[in-house]
C-alpha atoms as a PDB file:
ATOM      1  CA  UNK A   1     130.112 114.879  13.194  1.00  0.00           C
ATOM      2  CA  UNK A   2     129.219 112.764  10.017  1.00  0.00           C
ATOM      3  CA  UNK A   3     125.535 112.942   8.978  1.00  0.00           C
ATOM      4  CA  UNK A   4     124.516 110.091   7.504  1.00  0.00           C
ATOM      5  CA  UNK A   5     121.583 109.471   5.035  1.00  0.00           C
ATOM      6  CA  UNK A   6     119.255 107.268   6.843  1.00  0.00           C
ATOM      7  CA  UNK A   7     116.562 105.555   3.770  1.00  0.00           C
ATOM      8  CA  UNK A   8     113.942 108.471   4.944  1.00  0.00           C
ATOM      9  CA  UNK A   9     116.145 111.205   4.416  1.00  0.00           C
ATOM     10  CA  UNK A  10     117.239 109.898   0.848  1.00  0.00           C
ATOM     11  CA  UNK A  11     112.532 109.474   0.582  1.00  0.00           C
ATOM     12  CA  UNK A  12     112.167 113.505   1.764  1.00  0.00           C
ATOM     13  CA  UNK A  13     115.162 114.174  -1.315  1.00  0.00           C
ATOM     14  CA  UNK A  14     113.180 112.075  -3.328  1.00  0.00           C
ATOM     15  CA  UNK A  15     109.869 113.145  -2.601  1.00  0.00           C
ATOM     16  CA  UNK A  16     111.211 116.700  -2.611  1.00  0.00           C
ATOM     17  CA  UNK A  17     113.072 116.846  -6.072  1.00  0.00           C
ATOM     18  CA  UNK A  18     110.252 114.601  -7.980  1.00  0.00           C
ATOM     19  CA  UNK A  19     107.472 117.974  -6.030  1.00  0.00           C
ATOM     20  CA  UNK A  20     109.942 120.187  -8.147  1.00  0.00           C
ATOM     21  CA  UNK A  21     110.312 118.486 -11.001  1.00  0.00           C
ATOM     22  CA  UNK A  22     106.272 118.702 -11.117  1.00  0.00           C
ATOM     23  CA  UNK A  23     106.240 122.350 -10.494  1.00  0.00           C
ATOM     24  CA  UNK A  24     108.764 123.287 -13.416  1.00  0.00           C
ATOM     25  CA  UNK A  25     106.432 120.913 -15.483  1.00  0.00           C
ATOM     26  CA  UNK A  26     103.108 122.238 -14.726  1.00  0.00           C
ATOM     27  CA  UNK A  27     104.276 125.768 -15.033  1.00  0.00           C
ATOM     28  CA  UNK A  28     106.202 125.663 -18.698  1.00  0.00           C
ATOM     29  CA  UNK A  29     102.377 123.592 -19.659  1.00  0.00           C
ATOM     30  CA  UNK A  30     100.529 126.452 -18.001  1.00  0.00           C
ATOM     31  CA  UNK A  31     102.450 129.068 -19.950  1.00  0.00           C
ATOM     32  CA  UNK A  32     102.097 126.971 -22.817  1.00  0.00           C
ATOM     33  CA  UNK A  33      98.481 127.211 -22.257  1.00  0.00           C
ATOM     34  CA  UNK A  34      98.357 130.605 -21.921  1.00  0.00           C
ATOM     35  CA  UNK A  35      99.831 131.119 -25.679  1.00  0.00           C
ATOM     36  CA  UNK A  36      97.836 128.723 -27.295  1.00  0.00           C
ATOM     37  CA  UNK A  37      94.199 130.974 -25.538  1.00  0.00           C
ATOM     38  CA  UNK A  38      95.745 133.791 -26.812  1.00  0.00           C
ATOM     39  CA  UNK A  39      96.102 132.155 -30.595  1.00  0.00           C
ATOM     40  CA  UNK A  40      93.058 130.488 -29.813  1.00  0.00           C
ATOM     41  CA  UNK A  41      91.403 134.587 -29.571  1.00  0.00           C
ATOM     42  CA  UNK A  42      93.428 136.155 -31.700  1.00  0.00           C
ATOM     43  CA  UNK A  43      91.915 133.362 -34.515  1.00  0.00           C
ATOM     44  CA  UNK A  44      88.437 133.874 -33.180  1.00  0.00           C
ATOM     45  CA  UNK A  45      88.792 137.463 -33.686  1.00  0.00           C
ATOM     46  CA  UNK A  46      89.850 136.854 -37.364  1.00  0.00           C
ATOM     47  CA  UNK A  47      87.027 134.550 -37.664  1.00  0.00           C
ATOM     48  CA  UNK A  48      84.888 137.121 -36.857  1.00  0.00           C
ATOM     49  CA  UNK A  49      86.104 139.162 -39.242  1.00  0.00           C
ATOM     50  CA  UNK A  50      85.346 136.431 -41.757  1.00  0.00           C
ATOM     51  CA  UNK A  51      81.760 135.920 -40.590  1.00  0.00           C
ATOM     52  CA  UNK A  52      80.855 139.481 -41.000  1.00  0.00           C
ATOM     53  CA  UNK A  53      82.759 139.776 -44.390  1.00  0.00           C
ATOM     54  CA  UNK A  54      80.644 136.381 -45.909  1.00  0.00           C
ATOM     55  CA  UNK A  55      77.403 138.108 -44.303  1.00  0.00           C
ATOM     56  CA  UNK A  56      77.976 140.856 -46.281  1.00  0.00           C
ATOM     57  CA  UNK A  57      78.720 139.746 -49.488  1.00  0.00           C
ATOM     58  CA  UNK A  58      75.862 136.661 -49.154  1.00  0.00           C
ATOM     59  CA  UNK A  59      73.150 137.953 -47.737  1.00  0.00           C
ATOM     60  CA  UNK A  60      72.535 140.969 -48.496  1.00  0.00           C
ATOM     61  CA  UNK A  61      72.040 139.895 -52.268  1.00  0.00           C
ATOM     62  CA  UNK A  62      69.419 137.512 -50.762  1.00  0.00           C
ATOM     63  CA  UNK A  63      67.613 139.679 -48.931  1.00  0.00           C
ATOM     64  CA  UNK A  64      67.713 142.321 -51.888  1.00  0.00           C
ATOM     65  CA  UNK A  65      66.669 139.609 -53.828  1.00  0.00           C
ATOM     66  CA  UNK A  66      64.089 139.081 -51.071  1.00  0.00           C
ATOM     67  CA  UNK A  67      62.776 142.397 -51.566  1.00  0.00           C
ATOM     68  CA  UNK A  68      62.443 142.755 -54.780  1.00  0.00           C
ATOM     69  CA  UNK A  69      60.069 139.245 -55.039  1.00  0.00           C
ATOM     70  CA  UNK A  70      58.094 140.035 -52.356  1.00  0.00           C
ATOM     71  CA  UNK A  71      57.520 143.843 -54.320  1.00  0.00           C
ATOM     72  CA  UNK A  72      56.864 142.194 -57.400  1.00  0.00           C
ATOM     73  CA  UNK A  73      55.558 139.239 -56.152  1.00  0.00           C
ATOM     74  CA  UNK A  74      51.831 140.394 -56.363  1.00  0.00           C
ATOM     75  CA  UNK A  75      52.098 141.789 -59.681  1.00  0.00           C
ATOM     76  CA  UNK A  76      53.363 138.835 -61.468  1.00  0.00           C
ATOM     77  CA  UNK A  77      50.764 136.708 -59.506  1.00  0.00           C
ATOM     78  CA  UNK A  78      47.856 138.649 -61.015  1.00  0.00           C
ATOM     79  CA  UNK A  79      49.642 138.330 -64.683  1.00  0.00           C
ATOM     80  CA  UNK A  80      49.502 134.882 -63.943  1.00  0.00           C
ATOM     81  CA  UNK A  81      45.776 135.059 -63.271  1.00  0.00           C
ATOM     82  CA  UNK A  82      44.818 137.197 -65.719  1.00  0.00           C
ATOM     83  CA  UNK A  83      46.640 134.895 -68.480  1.00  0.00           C
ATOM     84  CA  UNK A  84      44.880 131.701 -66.960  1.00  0.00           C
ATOM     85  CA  UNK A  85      41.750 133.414 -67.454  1.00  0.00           C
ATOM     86  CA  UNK A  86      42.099 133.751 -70.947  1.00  0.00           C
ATOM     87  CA  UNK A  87      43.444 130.720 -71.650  1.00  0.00           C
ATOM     88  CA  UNK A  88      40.329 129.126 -70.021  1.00  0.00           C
ATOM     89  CA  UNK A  89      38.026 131.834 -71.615  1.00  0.00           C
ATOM     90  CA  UNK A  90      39.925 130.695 -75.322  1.00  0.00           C
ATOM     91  CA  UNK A  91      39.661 127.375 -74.759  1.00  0.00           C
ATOM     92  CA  UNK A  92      35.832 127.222 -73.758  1.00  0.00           C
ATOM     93  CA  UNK A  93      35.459 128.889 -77.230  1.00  0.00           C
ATOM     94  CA  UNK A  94      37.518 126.377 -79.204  1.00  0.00           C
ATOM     95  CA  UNK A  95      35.354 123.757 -77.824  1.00  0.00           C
ATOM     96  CA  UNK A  96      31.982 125.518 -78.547  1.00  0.00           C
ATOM     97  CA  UNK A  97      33.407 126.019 -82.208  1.00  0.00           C
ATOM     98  CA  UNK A  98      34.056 122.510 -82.239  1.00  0.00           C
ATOM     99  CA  UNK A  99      30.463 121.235 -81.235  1.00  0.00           C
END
């Protein structure tokens, strides 16, 4: 007893070793995938990091900065007013020395 390939035999080998040949590919790309997601959060984690360390050394100048203004704020605001005044108040009496 010979066996002999008839053309849809030789189509299921075909068909069969091209199914495998998928399989072994899709599996070495998902594992693939799986080590890039786990750079991919291992790098987000650092980034993190990174965030937190520019928060601290940039803001928290600015909102020191912040709180010092609005503290002095009102202070140098009245100065302001108070010199305005007597700008106005000296140069209302240069021009009545002048008339």
């Amino acid at each position: 007893m010979t066996a002999e390939l008839s053309s849809l035999d030789l189509l299921y080998l075909a068909s069969a070793a091209g199914i495998l040949v998928l399989v072994i590919v899709l599996s070495v790309l998902a594992v693939n995938a799986i080590f890039v997601l786990k750079d991919v959060r291992k790098i987000s984690g650092v980034l993190g990091e990174v965030v937190e360390n520019f928060h601290g050394v940039v803001m928290k100048p600015i909102s020191l900065a912040s709180k010092i203004a609005d503290t002095v704020g009102p202070h140098v605001e009245e100065f302001a007013k108070t010199q305005a005044e007597k700008l106005t108040k000296d140069k209302k009496k240069t021009k009545k020395k002048k008339s």
